[in-house]
PDB file of N, CA and C in Angstrom:
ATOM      1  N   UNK A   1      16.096   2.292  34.714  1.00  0.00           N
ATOM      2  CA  UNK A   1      14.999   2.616  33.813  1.00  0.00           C
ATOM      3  C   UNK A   1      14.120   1.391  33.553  1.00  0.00           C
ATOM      4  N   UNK A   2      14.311   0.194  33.383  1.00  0.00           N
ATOM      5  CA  UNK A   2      14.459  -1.024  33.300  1.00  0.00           C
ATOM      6  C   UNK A   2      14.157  -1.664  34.813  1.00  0.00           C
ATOM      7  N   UNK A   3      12.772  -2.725  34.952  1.00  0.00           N
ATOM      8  CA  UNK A   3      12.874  -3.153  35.770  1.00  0.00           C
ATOM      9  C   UNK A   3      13.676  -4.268  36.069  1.00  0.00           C
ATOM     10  N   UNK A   4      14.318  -4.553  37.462  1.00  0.00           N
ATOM     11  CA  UNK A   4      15.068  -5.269  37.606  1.00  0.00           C
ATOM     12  C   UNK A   4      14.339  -6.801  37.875  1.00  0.00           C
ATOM     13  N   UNK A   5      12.965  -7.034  38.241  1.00  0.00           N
ATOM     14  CA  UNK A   5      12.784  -8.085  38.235  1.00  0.00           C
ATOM     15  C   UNK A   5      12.463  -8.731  37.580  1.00  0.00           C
ATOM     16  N   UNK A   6      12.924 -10.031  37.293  1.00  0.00           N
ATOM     17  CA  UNK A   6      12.205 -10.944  35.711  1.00  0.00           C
ATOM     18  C   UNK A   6      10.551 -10.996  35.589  1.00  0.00           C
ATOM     19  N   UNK A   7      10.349 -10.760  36.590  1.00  0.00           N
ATOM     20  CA  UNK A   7       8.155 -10.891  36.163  1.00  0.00           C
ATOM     21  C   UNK A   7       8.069  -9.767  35.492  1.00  0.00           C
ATOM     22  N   UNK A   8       8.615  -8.440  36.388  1.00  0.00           N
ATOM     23  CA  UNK A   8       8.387  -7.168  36.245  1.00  0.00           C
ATOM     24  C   UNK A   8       9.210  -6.910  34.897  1.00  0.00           C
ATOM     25  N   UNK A   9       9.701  -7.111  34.355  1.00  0.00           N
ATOM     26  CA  UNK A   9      10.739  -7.024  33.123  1.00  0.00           C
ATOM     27  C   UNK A   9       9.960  -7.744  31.859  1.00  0.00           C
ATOM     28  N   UNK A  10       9.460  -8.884  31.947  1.00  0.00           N
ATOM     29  CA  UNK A  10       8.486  -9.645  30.678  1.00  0.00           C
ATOM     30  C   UNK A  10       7.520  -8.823  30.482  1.00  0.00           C
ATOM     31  N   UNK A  11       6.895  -7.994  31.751  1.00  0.00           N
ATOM     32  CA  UNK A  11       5.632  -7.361  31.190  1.00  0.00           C
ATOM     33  C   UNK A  11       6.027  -6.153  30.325  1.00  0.00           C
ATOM     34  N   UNK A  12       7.020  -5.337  31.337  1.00  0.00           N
ATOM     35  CA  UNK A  12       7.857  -4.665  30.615  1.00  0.00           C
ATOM     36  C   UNK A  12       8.425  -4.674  29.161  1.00  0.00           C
ATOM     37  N   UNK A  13       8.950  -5.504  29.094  1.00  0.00           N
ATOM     38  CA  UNK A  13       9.435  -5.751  27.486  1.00  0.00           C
ATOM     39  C   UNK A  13       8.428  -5.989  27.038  1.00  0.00           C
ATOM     40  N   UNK A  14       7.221  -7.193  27.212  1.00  0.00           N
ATOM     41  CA  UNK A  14       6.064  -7.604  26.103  1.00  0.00           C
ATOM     42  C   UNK A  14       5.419  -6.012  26.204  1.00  0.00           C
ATOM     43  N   UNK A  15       4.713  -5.682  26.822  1.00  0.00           N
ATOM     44  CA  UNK A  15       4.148  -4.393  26.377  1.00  0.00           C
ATOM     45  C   UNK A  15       4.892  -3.302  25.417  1.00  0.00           C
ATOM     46  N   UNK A  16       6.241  -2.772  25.289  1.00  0.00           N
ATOM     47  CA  UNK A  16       6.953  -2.372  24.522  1.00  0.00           C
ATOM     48  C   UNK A  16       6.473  -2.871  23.318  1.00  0.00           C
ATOM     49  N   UNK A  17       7.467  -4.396  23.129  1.00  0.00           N
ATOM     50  CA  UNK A  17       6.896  -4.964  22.137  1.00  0.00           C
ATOM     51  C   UNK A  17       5.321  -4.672  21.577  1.00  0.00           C
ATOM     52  N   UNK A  18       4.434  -5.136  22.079  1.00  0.00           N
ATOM     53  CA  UNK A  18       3.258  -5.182  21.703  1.00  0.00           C
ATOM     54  C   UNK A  18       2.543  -3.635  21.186  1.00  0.00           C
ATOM     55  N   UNK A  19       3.323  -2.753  21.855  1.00  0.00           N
ATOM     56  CA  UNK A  19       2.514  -1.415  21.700  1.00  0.00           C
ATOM     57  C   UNK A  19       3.477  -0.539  20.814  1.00  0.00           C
ATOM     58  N   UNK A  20       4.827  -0.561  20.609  1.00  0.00           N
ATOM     59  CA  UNK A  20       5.421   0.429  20.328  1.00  0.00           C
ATOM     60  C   UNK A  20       6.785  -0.311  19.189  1.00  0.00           C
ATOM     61  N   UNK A  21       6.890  -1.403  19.218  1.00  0.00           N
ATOM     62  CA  UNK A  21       8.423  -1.897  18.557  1.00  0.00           C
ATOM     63  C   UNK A  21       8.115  -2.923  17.711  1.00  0.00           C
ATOM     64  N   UNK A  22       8.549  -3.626  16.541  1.00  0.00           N
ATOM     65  CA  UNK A  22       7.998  -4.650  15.711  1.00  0.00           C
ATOM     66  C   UNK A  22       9.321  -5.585  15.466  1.00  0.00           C
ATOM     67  N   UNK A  23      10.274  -5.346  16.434  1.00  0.00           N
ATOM     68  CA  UNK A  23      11.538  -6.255  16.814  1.00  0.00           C
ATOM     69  C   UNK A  23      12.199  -5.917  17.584  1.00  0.00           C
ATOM     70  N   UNK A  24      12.588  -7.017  18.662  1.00  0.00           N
ATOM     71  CA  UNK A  24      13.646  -6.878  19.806  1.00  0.00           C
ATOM     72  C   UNK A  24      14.503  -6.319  19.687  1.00  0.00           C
ATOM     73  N   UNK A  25      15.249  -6.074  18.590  1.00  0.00           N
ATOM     74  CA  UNK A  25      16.660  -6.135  18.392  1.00  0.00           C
ATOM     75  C   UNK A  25      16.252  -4.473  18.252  1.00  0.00           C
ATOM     76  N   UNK A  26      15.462  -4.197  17.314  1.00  0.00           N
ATOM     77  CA  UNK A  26      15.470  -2.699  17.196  1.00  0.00           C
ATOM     78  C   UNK A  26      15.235  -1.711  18.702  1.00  0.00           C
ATOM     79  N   UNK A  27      14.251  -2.763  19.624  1.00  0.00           N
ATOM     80  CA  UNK A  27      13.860  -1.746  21.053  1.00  0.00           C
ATOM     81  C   UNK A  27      14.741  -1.583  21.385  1.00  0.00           C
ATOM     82  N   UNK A  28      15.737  -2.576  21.932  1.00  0.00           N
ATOM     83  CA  UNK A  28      17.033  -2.965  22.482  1.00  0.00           C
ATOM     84  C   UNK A  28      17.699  -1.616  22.129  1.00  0.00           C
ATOM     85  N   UNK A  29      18.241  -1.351  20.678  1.00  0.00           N
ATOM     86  CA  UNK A  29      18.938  -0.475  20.302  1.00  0.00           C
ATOM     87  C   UNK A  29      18.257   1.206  20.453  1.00  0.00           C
ATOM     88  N   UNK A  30      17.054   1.341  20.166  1.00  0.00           N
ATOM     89  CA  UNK A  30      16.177   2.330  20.841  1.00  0.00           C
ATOM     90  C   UNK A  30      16.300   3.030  22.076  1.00  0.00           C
ATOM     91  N   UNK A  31      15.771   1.893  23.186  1.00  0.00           N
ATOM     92  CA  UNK A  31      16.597   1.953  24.158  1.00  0.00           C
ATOM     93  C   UNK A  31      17.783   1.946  24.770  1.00  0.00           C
ATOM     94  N   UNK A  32      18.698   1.705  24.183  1.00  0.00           N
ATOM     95  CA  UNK A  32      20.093   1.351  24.576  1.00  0.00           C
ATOM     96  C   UNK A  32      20.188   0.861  26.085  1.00  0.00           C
ATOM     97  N   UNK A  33      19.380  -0.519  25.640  1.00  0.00           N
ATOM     98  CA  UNK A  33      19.752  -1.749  26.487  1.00  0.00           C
ATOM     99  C   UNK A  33      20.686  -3.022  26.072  1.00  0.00           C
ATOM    100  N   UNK A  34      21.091  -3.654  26.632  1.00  0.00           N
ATOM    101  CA  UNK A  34      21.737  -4.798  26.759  1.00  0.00           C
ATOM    102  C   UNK A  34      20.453  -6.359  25.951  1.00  0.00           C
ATOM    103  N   UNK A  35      20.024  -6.629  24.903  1.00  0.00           N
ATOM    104  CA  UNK A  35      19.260  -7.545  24.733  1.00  0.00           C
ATOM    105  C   UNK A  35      19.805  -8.758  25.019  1.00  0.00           C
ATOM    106  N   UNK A  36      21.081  -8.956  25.167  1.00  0.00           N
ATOM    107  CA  UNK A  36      21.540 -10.442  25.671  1.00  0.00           C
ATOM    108  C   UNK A  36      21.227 -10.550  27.038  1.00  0.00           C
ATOM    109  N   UNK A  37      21.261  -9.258  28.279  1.00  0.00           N
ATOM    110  CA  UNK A  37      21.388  -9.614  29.811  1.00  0.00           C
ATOM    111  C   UNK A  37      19.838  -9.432  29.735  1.00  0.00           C
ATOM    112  N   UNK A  38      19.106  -9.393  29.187  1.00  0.00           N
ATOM    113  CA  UNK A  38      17.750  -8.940  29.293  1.00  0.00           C
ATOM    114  C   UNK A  38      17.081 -10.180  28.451  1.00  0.00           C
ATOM    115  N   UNK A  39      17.720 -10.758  27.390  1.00  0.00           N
ATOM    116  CA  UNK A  39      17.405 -12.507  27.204  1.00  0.00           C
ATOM    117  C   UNK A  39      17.761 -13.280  28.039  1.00  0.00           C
ATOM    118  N   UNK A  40      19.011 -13.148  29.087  1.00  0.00           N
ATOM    119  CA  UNK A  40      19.042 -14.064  30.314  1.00  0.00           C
ATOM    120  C   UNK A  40      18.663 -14.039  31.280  1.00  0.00           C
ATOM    121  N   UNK A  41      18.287 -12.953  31.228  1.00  0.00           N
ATOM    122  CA  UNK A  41      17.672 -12.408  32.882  1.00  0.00           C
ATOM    123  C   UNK A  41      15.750 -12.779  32.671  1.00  0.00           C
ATOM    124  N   UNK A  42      15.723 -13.099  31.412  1.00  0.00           N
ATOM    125  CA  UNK A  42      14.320 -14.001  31.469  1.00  0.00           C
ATOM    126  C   UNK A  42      14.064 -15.166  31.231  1.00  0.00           C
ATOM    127  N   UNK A  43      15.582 -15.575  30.728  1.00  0.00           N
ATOM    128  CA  UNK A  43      15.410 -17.242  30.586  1.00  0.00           C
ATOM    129  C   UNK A  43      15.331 -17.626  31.908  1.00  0.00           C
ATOM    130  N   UNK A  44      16.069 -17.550  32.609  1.00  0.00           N
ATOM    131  CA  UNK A  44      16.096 -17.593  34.595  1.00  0.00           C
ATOM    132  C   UNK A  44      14.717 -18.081  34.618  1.00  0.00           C
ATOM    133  N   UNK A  45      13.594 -17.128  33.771  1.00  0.00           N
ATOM    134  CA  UNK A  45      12.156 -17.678  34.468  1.00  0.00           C
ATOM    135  C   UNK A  45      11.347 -18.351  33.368  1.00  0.00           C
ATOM    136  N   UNK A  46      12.205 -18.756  32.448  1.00  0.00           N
ATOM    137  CA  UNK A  46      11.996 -19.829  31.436  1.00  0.00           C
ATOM    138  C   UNK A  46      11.082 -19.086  30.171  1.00  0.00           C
ATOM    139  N   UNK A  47      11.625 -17.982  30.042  1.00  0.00           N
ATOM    140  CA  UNK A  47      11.021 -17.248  28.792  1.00  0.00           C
ATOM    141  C   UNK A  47      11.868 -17.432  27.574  1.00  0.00           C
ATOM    142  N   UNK A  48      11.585 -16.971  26.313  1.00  0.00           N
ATOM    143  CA  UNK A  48      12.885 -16.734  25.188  1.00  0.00           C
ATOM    144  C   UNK A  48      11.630 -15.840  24.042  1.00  0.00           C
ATOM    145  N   UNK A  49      12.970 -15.268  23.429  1.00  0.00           N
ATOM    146  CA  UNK A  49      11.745 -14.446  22.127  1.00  0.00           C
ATOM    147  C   UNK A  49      11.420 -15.257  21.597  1.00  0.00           C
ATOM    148  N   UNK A  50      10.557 -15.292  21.089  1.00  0.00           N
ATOM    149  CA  UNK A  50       9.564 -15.378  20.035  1.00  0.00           C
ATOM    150  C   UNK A  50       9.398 -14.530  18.784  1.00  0.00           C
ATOM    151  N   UNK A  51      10.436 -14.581  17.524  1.00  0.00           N
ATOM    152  CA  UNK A  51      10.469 -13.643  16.788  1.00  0.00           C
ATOM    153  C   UNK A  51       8.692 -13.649  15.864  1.00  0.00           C
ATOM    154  N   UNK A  52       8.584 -14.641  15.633  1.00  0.00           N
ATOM    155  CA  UNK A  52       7.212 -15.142  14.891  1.00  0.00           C
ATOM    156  C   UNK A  52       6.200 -14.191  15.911  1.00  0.00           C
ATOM    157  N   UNK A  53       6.373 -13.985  17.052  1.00  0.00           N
ATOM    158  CA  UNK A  53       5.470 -13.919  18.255  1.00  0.00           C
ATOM    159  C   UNK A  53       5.343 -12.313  18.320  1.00  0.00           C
ATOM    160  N   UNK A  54       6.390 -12.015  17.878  1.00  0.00           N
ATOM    161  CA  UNK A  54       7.532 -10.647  18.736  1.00  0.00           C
ATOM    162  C   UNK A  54       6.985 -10.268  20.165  1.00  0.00           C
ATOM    163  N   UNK A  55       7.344 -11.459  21.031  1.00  0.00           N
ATOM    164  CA  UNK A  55       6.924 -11.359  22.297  1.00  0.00           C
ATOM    165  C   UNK A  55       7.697 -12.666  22.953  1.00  0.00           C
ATOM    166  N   UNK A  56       8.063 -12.363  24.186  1.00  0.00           N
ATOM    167  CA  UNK A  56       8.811 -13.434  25.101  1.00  0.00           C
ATOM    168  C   UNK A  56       7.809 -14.297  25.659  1.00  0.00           C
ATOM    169  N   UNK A  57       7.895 -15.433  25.479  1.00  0.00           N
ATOM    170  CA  UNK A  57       6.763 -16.203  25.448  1.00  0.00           C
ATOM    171  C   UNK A  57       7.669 -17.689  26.113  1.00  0.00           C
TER     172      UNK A  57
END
């Protein structure tokens, strides 16, 4: 459901974020995703949340 690639996955999550969720933690659970393999699977490309941001930045 979830793209598997980290480019394709930041846009993914930031758009969520940006359009539809007002915290990670809540999409995460929304979705019933994994927010830890989905915080590492974008640190890999040197991202991290940004709660101030609510966007991976």
């Amino acid at each position: 459901m979830i793209p598997k690639d980290p480019a394709m996955l930041l846009s993914f999550v930031n758009l969520k974020l940006r359009d539809y969720y007002n915290d990670f933690g809540k999409m995460c659970e929304d979705m019933d995703i994994d927010g830890k393999e989905i915080e590492e699977k974008l640190a890999s490309i040197d991202y991290s949340y940004d709660k101030e941001k609510n966007q991976f930045v």
